[in-house]
PDB file of N, CA and C in Angstrom:
ATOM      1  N   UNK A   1      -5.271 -12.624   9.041  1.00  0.00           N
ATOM      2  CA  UNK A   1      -6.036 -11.624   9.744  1.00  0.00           C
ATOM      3  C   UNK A   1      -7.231 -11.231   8.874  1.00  0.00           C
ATOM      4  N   UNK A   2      -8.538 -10.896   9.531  1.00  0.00           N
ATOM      5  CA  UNK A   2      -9.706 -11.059   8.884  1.00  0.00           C
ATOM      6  C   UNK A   2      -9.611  -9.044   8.800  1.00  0.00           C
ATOM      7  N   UNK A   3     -10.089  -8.979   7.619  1.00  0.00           N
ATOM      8  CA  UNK A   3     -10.578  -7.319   7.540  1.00  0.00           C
ATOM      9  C   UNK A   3     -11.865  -6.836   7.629  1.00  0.00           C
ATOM     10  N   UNK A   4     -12.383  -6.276   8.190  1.00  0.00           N
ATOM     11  CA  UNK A   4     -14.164  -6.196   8.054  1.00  0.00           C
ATOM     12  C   UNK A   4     -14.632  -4.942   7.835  1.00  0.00           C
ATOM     13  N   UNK A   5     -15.025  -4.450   6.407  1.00  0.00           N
ATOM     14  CA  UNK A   5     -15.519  -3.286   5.935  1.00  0.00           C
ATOM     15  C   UNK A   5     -16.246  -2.651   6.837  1.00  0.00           C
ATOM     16  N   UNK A   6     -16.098  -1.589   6.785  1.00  0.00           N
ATOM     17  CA  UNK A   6     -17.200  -0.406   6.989  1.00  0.00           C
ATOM     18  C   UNK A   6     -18.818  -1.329   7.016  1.00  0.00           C
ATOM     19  N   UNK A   7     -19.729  -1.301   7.931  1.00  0.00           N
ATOM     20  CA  UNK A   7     -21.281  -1.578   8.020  1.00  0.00           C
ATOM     21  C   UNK A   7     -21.368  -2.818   7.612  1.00  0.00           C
ATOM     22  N   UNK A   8     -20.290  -3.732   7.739  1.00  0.00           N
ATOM     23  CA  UNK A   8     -20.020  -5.658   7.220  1.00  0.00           C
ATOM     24  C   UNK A   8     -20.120  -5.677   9.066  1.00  0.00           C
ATOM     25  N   UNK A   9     -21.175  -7.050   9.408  1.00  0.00           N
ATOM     26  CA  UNK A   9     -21.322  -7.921  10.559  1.00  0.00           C
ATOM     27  C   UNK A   9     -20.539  -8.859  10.220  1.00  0.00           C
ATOM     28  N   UNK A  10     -19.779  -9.738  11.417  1.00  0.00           N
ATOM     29  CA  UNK A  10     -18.827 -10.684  11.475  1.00  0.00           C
ATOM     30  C   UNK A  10     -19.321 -11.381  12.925  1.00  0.00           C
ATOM     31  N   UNK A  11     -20.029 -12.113  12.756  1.00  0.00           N
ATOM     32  CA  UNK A  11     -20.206 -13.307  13.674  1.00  0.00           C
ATOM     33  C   UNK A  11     -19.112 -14.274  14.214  1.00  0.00           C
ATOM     34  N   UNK A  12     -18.234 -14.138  15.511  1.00  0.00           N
ATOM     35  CA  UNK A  12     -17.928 -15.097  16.467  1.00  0.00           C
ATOM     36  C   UNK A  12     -18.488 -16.131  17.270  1.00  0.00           C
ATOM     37  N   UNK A  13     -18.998 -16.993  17.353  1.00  0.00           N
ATOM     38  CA  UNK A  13     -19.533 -17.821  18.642  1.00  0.00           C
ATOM     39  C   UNK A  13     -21.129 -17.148  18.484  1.00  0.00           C
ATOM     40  N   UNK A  14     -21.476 -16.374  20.064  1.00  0.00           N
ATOM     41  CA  UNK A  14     -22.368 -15.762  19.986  1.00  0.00           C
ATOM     42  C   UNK A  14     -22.308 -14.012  19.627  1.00  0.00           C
ATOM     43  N   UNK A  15     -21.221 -13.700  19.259  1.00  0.00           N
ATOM     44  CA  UNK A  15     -20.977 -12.393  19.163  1.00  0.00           C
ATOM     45  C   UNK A  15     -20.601 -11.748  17.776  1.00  0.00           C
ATOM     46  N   UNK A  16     -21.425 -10.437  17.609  1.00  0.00           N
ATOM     47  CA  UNK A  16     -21.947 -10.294  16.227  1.00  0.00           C
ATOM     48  C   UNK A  16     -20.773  -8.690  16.548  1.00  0.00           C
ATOM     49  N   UNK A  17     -19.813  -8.485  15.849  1.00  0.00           N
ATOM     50  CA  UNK A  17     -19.214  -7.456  15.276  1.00  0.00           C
ATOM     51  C   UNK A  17     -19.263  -6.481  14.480  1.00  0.00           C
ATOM     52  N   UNK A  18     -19.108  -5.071  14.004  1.00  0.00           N
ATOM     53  CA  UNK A  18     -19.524  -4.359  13.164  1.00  0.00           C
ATOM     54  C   UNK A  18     -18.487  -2.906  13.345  1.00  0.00           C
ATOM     55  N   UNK A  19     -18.146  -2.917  12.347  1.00  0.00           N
ATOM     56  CA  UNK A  19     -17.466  -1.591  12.510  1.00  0.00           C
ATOM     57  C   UNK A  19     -17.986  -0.457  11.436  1.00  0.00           C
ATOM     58  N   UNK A  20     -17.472   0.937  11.861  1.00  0.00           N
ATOM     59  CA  UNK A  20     -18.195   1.994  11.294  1.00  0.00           C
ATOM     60  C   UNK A  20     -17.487   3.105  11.416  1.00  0.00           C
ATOM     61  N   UNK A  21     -17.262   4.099  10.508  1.00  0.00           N
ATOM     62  CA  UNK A  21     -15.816   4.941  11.064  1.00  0.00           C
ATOM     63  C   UNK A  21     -15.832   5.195  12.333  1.00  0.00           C
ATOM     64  N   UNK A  22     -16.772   5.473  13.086  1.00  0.00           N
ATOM     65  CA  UNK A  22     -16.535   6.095  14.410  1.00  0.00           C
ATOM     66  C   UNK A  22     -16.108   4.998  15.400  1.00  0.00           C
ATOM     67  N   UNK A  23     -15.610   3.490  15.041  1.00  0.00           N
ATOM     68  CA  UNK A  23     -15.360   2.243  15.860  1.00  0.00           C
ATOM     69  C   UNK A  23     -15.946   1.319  15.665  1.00  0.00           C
ATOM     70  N   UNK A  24     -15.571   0.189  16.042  1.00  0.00           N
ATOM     71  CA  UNK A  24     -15.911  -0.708  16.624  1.00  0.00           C
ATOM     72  C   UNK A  24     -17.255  -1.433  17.655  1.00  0.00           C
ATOM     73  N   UNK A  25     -17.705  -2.019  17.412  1.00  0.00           N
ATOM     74  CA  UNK A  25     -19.033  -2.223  18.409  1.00  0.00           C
ATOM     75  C   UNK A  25     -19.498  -3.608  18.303  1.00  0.00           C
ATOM     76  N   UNK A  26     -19.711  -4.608  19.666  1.00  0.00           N
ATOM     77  CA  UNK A  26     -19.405  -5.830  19.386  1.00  0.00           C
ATOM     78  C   UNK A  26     -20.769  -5.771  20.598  1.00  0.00           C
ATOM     79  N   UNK A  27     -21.510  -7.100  20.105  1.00  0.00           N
ATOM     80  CA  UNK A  27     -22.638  -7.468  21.272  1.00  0.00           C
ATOM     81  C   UNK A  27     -23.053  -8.801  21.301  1.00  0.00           C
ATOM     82  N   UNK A  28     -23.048  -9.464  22.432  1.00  0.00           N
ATOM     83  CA  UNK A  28     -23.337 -10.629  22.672  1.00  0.00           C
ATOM     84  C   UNK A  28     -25.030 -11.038  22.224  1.00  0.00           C
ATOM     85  N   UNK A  29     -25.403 -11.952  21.239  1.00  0.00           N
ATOM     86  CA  UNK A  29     -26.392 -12.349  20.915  1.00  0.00           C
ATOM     87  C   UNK A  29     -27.557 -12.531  22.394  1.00  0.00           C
ATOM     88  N   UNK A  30     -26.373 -13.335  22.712  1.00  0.00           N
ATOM     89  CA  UNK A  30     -27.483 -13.940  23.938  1.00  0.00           C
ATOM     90  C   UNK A  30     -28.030 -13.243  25.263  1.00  0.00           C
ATOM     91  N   UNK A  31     -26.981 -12.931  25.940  1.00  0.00           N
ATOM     92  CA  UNK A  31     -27.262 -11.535  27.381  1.00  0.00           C
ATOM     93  C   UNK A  31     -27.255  -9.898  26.770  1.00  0.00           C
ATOM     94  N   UNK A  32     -26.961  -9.650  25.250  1.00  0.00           N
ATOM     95  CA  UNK A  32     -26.924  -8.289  24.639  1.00  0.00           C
ATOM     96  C   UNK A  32     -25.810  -7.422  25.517  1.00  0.00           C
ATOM     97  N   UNK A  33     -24.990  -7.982  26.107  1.00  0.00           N
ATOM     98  CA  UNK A  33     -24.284  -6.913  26.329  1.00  0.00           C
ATOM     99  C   UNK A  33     -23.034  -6.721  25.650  1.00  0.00           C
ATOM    100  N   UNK A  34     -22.392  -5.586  25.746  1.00  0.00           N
ATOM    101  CA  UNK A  34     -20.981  -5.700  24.674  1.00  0.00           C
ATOM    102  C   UNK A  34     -20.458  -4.573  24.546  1.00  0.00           C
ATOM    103  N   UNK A  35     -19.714  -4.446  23.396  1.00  0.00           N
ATOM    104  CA  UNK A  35     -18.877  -2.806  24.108  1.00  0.00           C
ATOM    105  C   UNK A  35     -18.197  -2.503  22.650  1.00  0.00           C
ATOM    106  N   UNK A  36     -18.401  -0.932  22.806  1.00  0.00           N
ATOM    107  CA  UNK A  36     -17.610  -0.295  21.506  1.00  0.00           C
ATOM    108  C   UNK A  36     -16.201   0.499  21.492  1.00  0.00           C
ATOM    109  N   UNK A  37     -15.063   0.720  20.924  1.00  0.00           N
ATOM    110  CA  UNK A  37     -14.108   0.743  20.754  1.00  0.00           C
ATOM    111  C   UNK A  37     -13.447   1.618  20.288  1.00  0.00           C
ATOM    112  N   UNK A  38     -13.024   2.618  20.139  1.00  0.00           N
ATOM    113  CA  UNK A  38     -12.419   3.449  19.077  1.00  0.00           C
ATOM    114  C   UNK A  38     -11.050   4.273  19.542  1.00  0.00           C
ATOM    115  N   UNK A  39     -10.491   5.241  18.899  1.00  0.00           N
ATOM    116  CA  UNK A  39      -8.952   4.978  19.175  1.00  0.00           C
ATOM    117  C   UNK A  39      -9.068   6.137  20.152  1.00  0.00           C
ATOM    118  N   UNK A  40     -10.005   6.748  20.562  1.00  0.00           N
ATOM    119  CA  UNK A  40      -9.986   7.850  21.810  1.00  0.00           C
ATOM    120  C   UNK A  40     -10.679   7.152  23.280  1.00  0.00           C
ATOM    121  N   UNK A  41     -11.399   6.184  23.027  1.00  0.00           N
ATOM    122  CA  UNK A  41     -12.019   5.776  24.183  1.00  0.00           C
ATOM    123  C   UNK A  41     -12.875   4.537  23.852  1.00  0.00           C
ATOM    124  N   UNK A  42     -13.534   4.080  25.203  1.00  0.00           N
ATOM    125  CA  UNK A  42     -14.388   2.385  25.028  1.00  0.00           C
ATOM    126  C   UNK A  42     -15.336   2.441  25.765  1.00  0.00           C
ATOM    127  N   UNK A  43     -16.392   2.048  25.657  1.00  0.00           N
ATOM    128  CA  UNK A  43     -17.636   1.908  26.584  1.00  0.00           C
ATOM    129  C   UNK A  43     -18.191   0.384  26.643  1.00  0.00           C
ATOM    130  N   UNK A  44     -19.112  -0.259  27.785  1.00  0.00           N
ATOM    131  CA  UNK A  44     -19.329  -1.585  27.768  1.00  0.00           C
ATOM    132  C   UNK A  44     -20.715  -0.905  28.349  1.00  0.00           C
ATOM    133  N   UNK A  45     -21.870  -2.428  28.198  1.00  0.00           N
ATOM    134  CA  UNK A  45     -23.031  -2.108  28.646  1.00  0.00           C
ATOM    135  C   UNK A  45     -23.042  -4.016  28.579  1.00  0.00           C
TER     136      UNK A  45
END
């Protein structure tokens, strides 16, 4: 299992990852859309 610091990007495929205390937040390179995460709630765009 991969760990990814605080303000560290982690590239999948086309999708660039980043976490930050307040969550999670993931966005597709190519159409920019993507969605953030955290342990109270989630949003997508």
């Amino acid at each position: 299992m991969a760990v990814l610091d605080y303000g560290r990007i982690m590239r999948a495929g086309d999708l660039d990852c980043s976490v930050q205390p307040d969550g999670l937040t993931c966005q597709a390179a190519g159409s920019g859309h993507g969605f953030t995460v955290n342990s109270g709630s989630y949003s997508t765009w």
